[in-house]
N, C-alpha and C. Protein backbone atom coordinates (compact mmCIF):
# COMPACT_ATOMS: atom_id res chain seq x y z
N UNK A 1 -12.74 17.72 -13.67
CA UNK A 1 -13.26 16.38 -13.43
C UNK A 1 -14.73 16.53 -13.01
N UNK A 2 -15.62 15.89 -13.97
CA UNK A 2 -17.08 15.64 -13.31
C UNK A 2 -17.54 14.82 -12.52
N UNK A 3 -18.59 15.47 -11.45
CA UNK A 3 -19.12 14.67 -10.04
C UNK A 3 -18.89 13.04 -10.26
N UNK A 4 -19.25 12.08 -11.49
CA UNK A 4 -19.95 10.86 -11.29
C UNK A 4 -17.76 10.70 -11.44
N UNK A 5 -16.93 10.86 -12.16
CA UNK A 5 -15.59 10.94 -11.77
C UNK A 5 -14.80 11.18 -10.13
N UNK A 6 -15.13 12.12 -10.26
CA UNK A 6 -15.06 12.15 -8.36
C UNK A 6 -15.92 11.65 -7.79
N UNK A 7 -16.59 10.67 -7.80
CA UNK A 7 -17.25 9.54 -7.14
C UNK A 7 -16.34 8.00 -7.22
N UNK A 8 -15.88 8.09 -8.51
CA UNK A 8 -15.19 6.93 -8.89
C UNK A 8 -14.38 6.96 -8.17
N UNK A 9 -13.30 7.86 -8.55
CA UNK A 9 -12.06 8.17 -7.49
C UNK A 9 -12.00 7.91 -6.40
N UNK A 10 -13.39 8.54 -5.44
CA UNK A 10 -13.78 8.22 -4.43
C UNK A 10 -13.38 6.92 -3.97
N UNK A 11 -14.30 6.20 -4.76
CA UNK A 11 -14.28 5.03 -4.50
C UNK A 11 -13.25 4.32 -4.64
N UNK A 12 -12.31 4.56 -5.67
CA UNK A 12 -11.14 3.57 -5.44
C UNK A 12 -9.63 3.76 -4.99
N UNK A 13 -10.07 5.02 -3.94
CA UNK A 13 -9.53 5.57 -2.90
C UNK A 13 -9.80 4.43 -1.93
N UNK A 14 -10.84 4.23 -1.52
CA UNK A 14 -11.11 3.38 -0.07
C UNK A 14 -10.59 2.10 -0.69
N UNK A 15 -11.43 1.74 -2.43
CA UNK A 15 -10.88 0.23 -1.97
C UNK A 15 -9.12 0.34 -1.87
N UNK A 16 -8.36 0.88 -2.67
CA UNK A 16 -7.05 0.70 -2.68
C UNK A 16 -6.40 0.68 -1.16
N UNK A 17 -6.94 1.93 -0.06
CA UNK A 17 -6.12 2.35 0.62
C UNK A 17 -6.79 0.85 1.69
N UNK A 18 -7.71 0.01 1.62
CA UNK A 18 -8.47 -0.90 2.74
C UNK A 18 -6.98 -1.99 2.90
N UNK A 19 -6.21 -2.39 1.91
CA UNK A 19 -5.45 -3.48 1.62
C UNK A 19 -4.40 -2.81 2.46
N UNK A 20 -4.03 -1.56 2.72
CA UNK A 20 -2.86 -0.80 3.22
C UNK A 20 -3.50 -0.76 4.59
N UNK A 21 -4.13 -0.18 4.68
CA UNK A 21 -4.92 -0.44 6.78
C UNK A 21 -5.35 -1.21 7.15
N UNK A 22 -5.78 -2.61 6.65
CA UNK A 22 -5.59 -3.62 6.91
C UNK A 22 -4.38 -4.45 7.55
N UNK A 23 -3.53 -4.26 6.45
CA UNK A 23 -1.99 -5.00 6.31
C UNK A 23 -1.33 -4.11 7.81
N UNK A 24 -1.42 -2.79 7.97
CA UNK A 24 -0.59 -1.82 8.69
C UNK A 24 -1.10 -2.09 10.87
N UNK A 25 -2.73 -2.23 10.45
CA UNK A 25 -3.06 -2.82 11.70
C UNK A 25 -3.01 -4.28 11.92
N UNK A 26 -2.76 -5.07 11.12
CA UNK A 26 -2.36 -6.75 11.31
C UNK A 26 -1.16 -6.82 12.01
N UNK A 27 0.28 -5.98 11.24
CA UNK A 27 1.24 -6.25 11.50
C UNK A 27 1.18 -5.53 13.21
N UNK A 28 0.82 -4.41 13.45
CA UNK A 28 0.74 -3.87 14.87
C UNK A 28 -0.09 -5.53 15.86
N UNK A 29 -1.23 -5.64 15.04
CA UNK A 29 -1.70 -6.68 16.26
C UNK A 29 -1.12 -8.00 16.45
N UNK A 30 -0.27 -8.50 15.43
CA UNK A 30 -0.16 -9.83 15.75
C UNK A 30 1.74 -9.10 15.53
N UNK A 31 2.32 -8.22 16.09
CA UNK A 31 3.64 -7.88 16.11
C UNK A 31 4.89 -8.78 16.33
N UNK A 32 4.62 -9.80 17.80
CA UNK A 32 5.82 -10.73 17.66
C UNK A 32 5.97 -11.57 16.48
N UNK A 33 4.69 -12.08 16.05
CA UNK A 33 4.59 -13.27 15.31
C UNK A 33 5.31 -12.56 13.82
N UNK A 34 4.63 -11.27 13.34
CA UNK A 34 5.41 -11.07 12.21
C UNK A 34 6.59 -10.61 12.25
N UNK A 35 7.37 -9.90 13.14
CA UNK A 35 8.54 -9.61 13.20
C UNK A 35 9.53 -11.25 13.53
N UNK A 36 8.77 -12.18 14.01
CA UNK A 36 9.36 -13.60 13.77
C UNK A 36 9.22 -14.46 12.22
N UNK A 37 8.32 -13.45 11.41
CA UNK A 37 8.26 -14.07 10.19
C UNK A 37 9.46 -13.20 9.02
N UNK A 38 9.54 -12.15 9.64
CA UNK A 38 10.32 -11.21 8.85
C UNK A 38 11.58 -11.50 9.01
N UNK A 39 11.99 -11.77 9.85
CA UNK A 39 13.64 -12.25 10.72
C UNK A 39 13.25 -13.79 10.15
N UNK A 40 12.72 -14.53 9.58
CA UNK A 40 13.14 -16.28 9.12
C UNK A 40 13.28 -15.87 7.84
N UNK A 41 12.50 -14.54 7.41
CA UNK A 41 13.11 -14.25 5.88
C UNK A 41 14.06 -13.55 5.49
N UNK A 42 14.91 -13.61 6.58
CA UNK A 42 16.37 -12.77 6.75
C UNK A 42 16.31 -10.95 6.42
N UNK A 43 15.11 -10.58 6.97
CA UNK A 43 15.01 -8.94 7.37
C UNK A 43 15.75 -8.46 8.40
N UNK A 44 16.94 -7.73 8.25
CA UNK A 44 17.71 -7.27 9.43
C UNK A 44 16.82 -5.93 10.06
N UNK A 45 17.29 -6.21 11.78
CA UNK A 45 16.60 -5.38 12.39
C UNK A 45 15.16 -5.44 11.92
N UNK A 46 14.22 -6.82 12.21
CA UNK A 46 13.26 -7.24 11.98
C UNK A 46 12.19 -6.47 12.27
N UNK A 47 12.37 -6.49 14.07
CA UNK A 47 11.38 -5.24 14.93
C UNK A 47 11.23 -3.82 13.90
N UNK A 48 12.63 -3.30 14.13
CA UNK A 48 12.32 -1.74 13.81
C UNK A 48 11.41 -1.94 12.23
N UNK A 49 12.25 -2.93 11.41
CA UNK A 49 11.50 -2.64 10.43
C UNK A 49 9.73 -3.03 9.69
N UNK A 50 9.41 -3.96 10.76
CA UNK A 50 8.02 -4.23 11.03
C UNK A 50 7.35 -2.90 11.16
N UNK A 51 8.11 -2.42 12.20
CA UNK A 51 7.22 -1.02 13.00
C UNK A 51 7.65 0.31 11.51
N UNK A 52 8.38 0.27 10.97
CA UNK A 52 8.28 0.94 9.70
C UNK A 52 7.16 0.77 9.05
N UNK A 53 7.36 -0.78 8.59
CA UNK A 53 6.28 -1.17 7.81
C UNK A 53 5.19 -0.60 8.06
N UNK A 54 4.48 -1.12 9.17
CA UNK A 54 3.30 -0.75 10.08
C UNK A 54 3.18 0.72 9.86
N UNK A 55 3.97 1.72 9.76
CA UNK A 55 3.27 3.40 10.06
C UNK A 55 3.49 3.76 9.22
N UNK A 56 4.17 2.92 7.48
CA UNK A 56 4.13 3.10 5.99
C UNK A 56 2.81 2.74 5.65
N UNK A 57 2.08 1.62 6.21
CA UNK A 57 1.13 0.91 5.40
C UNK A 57 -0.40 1.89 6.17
N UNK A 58 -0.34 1.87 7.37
CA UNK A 58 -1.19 3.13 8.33
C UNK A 58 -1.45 4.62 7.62
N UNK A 59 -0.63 5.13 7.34
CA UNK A 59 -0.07 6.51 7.25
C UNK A 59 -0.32 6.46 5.73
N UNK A 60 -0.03 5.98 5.13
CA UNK A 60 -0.04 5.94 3.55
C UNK A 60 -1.64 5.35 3.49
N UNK A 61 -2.25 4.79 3.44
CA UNK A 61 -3.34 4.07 3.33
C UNK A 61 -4.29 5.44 4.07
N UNK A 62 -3.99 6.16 5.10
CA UNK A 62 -5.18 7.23 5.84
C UNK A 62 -4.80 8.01 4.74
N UNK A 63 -3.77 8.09 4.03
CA UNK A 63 -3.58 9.60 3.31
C UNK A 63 -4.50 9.25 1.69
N UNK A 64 -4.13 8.63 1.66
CA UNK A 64 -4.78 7.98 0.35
C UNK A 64 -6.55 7.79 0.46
N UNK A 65 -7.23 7.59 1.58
CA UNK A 65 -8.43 7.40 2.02
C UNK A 65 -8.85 8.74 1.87
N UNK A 66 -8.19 9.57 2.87
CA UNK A 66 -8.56 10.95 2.55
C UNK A 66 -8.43 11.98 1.44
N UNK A 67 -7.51 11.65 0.74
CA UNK A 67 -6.87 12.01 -0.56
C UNK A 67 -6.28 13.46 -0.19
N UNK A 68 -5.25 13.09 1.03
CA UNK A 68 -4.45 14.15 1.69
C UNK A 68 -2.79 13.68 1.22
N UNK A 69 -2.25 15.32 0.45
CA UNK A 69 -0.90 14.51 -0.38
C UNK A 69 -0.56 13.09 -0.84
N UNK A 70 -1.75 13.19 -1.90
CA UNK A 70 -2.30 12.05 -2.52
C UNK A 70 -1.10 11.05 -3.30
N UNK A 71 -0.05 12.54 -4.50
CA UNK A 71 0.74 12.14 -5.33
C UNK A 71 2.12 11.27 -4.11
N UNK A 72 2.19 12.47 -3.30
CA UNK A 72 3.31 11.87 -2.25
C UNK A 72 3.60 10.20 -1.98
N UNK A 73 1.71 10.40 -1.15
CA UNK A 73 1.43 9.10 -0.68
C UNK A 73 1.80 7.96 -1.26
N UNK A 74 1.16 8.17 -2.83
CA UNK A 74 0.87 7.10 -3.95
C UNK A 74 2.46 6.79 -4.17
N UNK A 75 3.03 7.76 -4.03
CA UNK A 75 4.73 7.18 -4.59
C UNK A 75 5.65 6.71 -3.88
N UNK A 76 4.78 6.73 -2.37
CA UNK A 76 6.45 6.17 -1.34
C UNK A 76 5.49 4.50 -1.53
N UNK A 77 4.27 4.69 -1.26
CA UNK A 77 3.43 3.21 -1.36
C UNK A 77 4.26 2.32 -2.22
N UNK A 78 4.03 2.63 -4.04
CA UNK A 78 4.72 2.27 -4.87
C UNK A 78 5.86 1.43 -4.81
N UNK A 79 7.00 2.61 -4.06
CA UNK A 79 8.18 2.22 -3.64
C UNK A 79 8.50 1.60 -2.81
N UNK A 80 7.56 2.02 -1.93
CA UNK A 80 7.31 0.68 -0.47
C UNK A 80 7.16 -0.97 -1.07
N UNK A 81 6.42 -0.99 -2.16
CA UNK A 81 5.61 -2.16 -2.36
C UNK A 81 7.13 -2.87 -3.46
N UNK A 82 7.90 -2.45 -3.84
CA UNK A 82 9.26 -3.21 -4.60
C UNK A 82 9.71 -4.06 -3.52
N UNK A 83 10.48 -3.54 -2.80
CA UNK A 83 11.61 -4.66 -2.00
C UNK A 83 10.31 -5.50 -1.29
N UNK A 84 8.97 -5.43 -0.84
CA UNK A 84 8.05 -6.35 -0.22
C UNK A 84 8.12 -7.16 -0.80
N UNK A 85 7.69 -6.82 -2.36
CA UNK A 85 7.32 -7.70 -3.47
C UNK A 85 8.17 -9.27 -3.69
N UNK A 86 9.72 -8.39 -3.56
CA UNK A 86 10.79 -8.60 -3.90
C UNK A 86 11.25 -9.76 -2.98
N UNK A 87 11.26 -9.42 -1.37
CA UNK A 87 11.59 -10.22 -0.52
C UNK A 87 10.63 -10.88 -0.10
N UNK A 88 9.73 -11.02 -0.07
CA UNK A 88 8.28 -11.39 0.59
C UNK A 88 7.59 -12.37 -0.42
N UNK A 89 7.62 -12.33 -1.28
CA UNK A 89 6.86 -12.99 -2.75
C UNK A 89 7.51 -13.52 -3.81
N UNK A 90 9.10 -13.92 -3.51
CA UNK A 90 9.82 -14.20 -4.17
C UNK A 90 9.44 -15.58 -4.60
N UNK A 91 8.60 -15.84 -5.43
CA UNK A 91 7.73 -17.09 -5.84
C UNK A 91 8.70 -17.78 -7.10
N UNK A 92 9.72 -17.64 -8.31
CA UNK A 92 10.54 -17.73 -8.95
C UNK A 92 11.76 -18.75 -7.83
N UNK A 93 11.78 -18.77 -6.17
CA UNK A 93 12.44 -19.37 -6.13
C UNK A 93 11.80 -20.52 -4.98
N UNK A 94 10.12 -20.70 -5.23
CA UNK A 94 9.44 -21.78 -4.52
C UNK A 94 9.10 -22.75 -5.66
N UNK A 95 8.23 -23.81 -4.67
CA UNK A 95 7.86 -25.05 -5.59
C UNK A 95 6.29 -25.08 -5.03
N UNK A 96 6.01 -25.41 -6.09
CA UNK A 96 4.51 -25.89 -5.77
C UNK A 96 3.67 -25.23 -5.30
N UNK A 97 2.68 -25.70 -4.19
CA UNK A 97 1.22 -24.26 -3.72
C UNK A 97 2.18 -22.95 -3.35
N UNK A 98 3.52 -22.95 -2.91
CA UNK A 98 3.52 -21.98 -1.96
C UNK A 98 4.24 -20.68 -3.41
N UNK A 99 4.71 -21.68 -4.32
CA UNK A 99 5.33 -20.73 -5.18
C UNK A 99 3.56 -20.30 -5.95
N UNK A 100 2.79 -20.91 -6.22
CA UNK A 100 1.24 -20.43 -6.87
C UNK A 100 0.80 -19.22 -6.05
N UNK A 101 0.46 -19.65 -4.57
CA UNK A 101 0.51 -18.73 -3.64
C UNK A 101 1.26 -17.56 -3.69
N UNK A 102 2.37 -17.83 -3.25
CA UNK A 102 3.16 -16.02 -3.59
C UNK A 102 3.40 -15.76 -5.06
N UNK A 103 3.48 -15.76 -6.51
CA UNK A 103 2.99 -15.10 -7.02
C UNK A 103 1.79 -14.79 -7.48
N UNK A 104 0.31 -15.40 -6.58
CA UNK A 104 -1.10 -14.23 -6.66
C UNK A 104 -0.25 -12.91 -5.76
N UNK A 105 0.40 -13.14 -4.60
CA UNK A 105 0.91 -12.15 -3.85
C UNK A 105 1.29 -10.83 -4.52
N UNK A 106 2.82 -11.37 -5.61
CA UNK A 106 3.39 -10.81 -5.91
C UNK A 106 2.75 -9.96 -7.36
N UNK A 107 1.54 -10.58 -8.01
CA UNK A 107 0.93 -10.07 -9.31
C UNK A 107 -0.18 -9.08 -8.65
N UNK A 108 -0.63 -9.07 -7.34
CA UNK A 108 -1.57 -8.54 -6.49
C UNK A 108 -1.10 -6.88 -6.25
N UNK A 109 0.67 -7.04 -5.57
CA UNK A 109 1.32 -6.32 -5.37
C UNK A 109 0.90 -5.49 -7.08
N UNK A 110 1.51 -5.87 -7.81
CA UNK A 110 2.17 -5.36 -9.41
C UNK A 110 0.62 -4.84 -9.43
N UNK A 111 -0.28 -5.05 -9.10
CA UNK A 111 -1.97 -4.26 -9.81
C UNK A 111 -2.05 -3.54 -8.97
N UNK A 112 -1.54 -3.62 -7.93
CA UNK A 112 -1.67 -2.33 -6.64
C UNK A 112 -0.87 -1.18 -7.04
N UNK A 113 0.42 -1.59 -7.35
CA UNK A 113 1.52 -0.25 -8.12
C UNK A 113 0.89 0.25 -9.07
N UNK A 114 -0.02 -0.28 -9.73
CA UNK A 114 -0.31 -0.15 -11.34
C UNK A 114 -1.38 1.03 -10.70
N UNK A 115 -2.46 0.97 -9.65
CA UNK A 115 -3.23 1.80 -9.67
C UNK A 115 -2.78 2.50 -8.42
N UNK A 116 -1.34 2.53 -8.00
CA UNK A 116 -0.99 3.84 -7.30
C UNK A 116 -0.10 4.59 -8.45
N UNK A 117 0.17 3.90 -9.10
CA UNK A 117 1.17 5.45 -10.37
C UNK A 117 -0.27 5.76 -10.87
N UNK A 118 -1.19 5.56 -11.06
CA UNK A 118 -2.32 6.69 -11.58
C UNK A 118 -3.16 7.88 -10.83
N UNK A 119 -2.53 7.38 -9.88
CA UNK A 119 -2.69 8.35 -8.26
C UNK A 119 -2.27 9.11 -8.55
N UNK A 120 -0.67 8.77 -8.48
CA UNK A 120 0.58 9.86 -8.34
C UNK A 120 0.48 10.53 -10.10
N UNK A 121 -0.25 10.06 -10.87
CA UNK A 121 -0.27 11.14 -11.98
C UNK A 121 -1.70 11.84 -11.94
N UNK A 122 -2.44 11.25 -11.32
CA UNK A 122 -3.89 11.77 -11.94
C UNK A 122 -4.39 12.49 -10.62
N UNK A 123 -3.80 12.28 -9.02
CA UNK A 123 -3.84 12.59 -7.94
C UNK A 123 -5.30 12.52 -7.48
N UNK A 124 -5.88 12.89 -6.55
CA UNK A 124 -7.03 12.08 -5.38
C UNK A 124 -8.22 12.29 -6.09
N UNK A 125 -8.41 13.46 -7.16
CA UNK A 125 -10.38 13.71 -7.59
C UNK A 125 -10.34 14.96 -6.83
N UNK A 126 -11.49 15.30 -6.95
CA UNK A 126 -12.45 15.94 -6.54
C UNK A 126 -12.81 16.17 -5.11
N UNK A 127 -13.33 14.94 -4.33
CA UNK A 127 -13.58 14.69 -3.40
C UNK A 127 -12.81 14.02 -2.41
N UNK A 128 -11.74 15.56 -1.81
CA UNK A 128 -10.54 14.99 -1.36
C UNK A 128 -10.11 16.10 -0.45
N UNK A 129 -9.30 15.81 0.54
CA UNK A 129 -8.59 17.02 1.05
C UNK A 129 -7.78 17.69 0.64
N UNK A 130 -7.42 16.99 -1.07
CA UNK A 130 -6.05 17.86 -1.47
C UNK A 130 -7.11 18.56 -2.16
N UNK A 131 -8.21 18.69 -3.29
CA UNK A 131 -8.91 19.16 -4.00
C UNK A 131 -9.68 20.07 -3.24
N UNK A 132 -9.91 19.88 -1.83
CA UNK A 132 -10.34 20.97 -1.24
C UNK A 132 -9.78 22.09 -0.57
N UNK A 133 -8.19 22.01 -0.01
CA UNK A 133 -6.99 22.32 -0.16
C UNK A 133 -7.14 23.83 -1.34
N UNK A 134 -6.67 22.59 -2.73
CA UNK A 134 -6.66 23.57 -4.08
C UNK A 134 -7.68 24.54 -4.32
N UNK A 135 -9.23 24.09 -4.18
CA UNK A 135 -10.34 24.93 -3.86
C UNK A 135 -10.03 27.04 -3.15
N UNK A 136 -9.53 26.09 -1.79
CA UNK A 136 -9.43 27.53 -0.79
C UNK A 136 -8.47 28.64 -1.34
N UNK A 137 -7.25 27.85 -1.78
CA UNK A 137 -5.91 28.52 -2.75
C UNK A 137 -6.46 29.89 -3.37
């Protein structure tokens, strides 16, 4: 891969992983309120699974920034991002703004998967801790 490539990568390392550390420190700061939104959308064991959420979306999003076990990262994300999609954006069974609203959500989600399976095949670039990792090898 050439430099102006591992620049790209670079770059859409941060933007991808910003939507994941964003989302991962929201749910930590405003915690009651979303674990009260997760439990009205019938999430059992609301708490614990907020605080999942939260150190999936943290943890996956730093690994991906850094491009530290890039393919890993990119594939629990992926998999993370189905049942969200699924329960969270279920827009097929709203009416009106809120069904327009959740599926930008849910088509948002689907372009996010789309450019984490090219992760998990094409893995971090160049300019990465796994590529520098492979380097020392």
């Amino acid at each position: 891969m050439n430099s102006s490539n591992n620049v790209v990568t670079l770059a859409g390392r941060i933007l991808m992983s910003v939507v994941f550390l964003l989302s991962g420190v929201m749910k930590l700061a405003a915690y009651s309120q979303v674990v009260g939104y997760a439990a009205s959308k019938g999430l059992p064991m609301a708490g614990v699974a907020i605080a999942i959420a939260a150190a999936v979306e943290v943890l996956g999003g730093l690994a991906i920034l850094a491009g530290f076990q890039t393919r890993v990262a990119a594939w629990v994300l992926f998999v993370y991002l189905i049942p969200v999609s699924l329960a969270f954006h279920n827009f097929w069974a709203m009416q009106g703004m809120a069904q327009q609203d959740n599926m930008i959500h849910f088509l948002k989600n689907f372009s996010i998967m789309g450019g984490l399976l090219v992760l998990a095949a094409n893995g971090a670039g160049g300019a990465s801790v796994d590529a520098s990792r492979a380097r020392k090898s």
